[in-house]
Protein backbone atom coordinates (compact mmCIF):
# COMPACT_ATOMS: atom_id res chain seq x y z
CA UNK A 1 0.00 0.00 0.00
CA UNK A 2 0.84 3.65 -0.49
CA UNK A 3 -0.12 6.83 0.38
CA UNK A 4 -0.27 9.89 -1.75
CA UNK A 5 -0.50 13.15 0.45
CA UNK A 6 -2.58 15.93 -1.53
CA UNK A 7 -2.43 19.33 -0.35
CA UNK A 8 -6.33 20.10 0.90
CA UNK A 9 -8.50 23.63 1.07
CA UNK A 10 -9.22 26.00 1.52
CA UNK A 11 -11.37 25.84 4.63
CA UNK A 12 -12.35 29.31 5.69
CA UNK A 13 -12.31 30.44 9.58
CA UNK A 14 -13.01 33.27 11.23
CA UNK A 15 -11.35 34.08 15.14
CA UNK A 16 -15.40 34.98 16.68
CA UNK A 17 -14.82 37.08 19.38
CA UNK A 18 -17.94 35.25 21.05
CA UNK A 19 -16.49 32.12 20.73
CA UNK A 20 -13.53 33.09 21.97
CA UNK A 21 -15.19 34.05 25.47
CA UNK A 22 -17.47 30.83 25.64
CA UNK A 23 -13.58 28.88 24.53
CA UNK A 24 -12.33 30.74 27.55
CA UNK A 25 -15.28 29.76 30.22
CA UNK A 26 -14.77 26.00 28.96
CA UNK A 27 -11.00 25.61 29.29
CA UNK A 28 -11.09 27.99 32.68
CA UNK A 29 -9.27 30.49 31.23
CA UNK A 30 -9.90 33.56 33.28
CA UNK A 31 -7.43 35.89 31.17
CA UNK A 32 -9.94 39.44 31.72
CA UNK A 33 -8.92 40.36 27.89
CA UNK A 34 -9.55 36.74 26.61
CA UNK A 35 -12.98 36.18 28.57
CA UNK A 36 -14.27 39.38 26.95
CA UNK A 37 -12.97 38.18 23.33
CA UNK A 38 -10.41 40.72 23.28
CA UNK A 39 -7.17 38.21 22.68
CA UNK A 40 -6.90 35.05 21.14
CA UNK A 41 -5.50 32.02 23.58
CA UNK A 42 -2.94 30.51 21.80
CA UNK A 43 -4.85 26.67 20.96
CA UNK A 44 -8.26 28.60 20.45
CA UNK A 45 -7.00 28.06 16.22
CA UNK A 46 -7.53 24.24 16.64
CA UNK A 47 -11.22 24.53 17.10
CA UNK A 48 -10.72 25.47 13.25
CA UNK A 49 -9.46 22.54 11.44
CA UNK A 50 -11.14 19.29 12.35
CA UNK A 51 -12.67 19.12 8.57
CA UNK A 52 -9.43 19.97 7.41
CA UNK A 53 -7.71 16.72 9.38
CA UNK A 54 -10.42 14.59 8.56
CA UNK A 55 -10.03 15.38 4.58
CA UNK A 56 -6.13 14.96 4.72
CA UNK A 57 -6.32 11.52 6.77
CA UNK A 58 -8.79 10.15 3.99
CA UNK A 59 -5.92 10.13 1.91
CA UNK A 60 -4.59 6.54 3.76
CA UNK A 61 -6.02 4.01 1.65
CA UNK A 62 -9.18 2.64 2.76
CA UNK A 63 -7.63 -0.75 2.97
CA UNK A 64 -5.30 0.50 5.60
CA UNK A 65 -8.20 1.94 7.44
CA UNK A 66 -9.87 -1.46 7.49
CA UNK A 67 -7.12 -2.84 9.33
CA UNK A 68 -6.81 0.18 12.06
CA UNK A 69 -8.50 -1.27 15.23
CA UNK A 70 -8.41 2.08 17.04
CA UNK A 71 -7.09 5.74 16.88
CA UNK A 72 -5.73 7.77 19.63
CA UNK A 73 -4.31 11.78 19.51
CA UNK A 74 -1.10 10.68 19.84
CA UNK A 75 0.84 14.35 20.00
CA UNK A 76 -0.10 18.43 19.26
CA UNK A 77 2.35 20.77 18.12
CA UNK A 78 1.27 24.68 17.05
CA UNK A 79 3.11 27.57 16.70
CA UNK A 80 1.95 30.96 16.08
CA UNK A 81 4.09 33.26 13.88
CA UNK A 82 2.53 36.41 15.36
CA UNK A 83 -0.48 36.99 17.98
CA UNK A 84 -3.38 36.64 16.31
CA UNK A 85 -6.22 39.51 16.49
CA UNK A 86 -9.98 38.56 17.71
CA UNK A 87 -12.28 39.10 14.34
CA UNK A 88 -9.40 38.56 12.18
CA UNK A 89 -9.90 35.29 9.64
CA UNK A 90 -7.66 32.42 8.80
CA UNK A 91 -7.65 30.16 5.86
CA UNK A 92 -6.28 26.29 6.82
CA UNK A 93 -4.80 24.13 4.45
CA UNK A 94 -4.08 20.49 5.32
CA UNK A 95 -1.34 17.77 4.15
CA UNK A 96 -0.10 14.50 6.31
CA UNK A 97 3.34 15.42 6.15
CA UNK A 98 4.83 12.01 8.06
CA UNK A 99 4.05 8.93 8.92
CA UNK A 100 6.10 6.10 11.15
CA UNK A 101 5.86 2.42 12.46
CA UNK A 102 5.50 2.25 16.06
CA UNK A 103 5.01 -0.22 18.29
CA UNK A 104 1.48 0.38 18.81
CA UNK A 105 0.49 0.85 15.39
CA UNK A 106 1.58 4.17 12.62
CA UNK A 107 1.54 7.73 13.60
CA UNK A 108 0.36 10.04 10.70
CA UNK A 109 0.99 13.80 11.27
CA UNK A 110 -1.37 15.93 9.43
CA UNK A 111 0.37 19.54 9.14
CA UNK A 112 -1.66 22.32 9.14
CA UNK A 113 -1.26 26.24 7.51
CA UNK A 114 -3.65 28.84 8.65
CA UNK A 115 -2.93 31.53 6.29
CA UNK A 116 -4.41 35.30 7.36
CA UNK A 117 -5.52 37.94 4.90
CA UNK A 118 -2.51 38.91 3.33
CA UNK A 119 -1.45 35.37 2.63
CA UNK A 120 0.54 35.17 5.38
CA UNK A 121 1.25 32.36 7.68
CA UNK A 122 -0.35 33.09 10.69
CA UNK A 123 -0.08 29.32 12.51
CA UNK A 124 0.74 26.16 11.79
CA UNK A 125 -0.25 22.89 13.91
CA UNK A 126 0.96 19.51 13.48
CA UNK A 127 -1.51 17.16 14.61
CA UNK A 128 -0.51 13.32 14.76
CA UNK A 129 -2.70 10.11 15.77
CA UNK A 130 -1.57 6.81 16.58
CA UNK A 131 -3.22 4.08 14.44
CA UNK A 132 -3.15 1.48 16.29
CA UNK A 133 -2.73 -1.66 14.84
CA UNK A 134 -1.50 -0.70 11.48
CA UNK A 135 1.28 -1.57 10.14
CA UNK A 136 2.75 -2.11 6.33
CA UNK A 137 2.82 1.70 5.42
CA UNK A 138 5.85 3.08 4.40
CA UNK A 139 7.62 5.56 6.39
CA UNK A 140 6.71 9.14 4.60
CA UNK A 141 8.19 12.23 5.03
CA UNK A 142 9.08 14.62 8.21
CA UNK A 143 7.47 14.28 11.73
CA UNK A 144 7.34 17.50 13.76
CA UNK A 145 9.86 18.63 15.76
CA UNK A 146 10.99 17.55 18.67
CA UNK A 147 9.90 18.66 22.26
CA UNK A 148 11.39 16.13 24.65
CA UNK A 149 11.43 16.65 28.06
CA UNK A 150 14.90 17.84 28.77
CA UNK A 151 16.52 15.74 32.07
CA UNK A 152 17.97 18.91 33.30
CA UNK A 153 14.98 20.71 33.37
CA UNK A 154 14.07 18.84 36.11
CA UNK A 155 16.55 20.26 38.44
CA UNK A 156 15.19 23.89 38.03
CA UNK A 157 11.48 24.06 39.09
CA UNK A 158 9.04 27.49 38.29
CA UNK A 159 5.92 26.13 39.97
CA UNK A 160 2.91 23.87 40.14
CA UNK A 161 -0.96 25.02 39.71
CA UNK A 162 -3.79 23.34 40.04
CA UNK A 163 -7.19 23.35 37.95
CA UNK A 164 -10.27 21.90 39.12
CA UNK A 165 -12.17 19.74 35.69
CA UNK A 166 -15.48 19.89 36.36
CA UNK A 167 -18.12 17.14 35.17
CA UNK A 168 -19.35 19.50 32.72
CA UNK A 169 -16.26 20.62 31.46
CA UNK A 170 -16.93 18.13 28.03
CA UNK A 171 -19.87 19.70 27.44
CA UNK A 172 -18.99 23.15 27.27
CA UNK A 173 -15.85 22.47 25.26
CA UNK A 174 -17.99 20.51 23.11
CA UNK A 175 -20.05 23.34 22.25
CA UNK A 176 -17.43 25.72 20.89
CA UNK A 177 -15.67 23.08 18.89
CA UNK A 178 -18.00 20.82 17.80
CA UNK A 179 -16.28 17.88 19.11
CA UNK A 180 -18.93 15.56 20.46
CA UNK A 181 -17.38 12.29 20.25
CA UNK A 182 -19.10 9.76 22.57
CA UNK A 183 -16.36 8.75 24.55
CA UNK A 184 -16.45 12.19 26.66
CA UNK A 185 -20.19 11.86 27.27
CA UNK A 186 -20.93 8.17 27.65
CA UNK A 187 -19.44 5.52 30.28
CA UNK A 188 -19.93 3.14 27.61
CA UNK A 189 -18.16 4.57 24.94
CA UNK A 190 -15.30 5.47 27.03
CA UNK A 191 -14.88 1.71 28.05
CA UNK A 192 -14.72 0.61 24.57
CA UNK A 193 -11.89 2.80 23.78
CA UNK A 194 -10.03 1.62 26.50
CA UNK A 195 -11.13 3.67 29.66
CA UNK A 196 -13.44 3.12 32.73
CA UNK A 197 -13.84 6.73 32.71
CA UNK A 198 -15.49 9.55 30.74
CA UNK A 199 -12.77 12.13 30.26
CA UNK A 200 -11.97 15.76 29.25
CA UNK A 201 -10.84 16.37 25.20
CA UNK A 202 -7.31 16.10 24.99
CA UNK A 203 -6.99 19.90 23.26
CA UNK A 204 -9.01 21.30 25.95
CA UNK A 205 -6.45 19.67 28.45
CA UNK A 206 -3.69 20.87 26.42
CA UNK A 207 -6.11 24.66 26.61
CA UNK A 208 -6.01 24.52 30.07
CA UNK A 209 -2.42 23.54 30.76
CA UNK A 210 -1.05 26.74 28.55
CA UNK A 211 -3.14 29.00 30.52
CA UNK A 212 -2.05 27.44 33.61
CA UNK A 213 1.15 28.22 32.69
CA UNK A 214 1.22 31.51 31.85
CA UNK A 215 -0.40 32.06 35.60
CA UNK A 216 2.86 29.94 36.84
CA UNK A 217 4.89 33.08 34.52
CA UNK A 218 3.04 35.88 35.76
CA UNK A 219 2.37 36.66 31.83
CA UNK A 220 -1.37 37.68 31.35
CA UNK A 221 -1.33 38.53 27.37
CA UNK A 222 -1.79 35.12 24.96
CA UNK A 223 -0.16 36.89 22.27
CA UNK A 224 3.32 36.00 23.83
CA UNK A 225 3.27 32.40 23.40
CA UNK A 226 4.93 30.96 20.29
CA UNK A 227 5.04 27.64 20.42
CA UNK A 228 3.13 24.43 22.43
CA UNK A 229 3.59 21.37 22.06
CA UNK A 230 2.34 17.73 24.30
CA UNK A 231 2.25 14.51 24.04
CA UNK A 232 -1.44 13.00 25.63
CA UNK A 233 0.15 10.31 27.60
CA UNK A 234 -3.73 9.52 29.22
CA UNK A 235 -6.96 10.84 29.01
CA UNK A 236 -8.04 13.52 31.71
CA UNK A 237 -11.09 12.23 33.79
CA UNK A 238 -13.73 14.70 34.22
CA UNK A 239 -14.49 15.38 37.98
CA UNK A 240 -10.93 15.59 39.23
CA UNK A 241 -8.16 18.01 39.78
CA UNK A 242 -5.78 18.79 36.92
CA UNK A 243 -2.02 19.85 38.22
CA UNK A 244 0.75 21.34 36.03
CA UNK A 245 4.15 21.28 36.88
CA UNK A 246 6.14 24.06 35.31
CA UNK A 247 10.33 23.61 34.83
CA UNK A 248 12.67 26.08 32.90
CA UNK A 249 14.56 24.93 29.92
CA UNK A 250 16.49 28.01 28.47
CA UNK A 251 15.54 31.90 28.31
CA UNK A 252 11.65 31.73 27.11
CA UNK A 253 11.57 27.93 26.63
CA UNK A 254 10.30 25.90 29.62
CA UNK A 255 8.97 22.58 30.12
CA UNK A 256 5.59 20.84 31.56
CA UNK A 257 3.90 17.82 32.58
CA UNK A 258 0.47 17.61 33.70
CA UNK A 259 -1.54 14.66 36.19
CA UNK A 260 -5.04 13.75 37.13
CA UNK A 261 -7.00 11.04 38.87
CA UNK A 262 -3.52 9.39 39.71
CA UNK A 263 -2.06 9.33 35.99
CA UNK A 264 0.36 11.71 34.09
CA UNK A 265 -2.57 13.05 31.46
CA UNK A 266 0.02 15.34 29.50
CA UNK A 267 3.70 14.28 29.20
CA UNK A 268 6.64 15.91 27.28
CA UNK A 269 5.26 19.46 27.51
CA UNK A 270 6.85 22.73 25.59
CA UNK A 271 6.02 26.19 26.10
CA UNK A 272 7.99 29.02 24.24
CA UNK A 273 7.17 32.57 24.70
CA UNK A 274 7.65 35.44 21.81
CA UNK A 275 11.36 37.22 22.09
């Protein structure tokens, strides 16, 4: 089997200022300028490119798909090339841009350009899933890059916050991104991907652990982060406290982890601010 990566789009978006405060009351973002829709969090862009994922994984053969027993949001990667303006709109386009063998099955990245106005790259995300139980493809191009926990981050600590996910925290994060997969509403869903639990989306975790860490900086303006990137090590179970542990890496570039109910949800952690 092979796969043939088209480029896909455009899909238009627009950065709703409304949405943008009900996105900040579901991921607990209490940011005064970002609860009134007056800046953009830096993972509110995601909520704008499920289509545009969906149409670039449809390029994997159906015959592959046949074989795939399960699919998990394996890792998140955006950066933002500028802070982004509340009303402003962004075009995505969509291409997998890698895919490897892994023990559990093939990761296929799915890069995505959100281009502003003046044709300008405004962000880019690379969003990969884990396949699980495929195998056969061929390797394919670049995966993103790399945002390992550094060992000696370890040894310099910046802080640790906590953030209470409440049982309806699903809900309301399902209503500004449209994301109403069962698994997050139904016990019985949940178990038959693997969990005894209903739990949080994984981007809303990933939502709530940037914010979290700007508190742990003191920095209250959005527009200063650059890059985030996590790998979802575990889902986040609804009900239960989320903590984030913040470590420095170098000037501007520090480290996370996140755990709830017992497990480490969010693992390998980056957060780089704007020089």
């Amino acid at each position: 089997m092979t796969v043939n990566p088209g480029r896909h789009g455009p899909y238009p978006g627009h950065l709703d200022p409304e949405a943008i405060s009900a996105y900040a009351a579901a991921t607990g973002d209490d940011t005064a300028s970002v609860a009134a829709g007056a800046a953009v969090p830096a993972i509110f862009p995601v909520i704008l490119v499920f289509t545009a994922v969906e149409t670039a994984r449809a390029d994997i053969p159906e015959e592959a798909w046949a074989r795939v027993r399960g699919g998990v949001h394996g890792e998140h990667d955006i950066v933002l090339h500028r802070p982004l303006v509340p009303g402003e709109s962004l075009t995505t386009w969509s291409q997998i841009s890698g895919m490897r063998a892994s023990r559990a099955g093939t990761r296929v990245t799915v890069h995505l350009e959100q281009i502003d106005a003046d044709g300008l790259p405004a962000v880019e995300q690379w969003w990969t899933m884990v396949l699980l139980g495929l195998d056969g493809l061929p390797d394919l191009g670049t995966m993103p890059a790399e945002h390992r926990f550094p060992d000696t981050a370890r040894a310099n600590p910046l802080g640790s916050t906590s953030h209470r996910i409440e049982g309806q925290t699903a809900h309301r994060y399902a209503e500004v991104s449209g994301d109403w997969s069962a698994h997050h509403f139904h016990i019985e869903a949940a178990r038959a991907a693997g969990f005894d639990f209903v739990f949080a989306h994984g981007l809303a975790t990933m939502a709530i652990c940037t914010h979290r860490m700007l508190g742990i900086l003191g920095v209250d303006d959005p527009g200063m982060v650059a890059r985030v990137a996590v790998r979802f090590a575990s889902a986040t179970p609804l009900g239960c406290d989320l903590t984030v542990n913040a470590y420095g890496v170098e000037q501007r570039s520090l480290a996370f982890e996140a755990t709830a109910g017992g497990a480490t949800t969010i693992t390998h952690g980056r957060l780089e601010l704007r020089r």
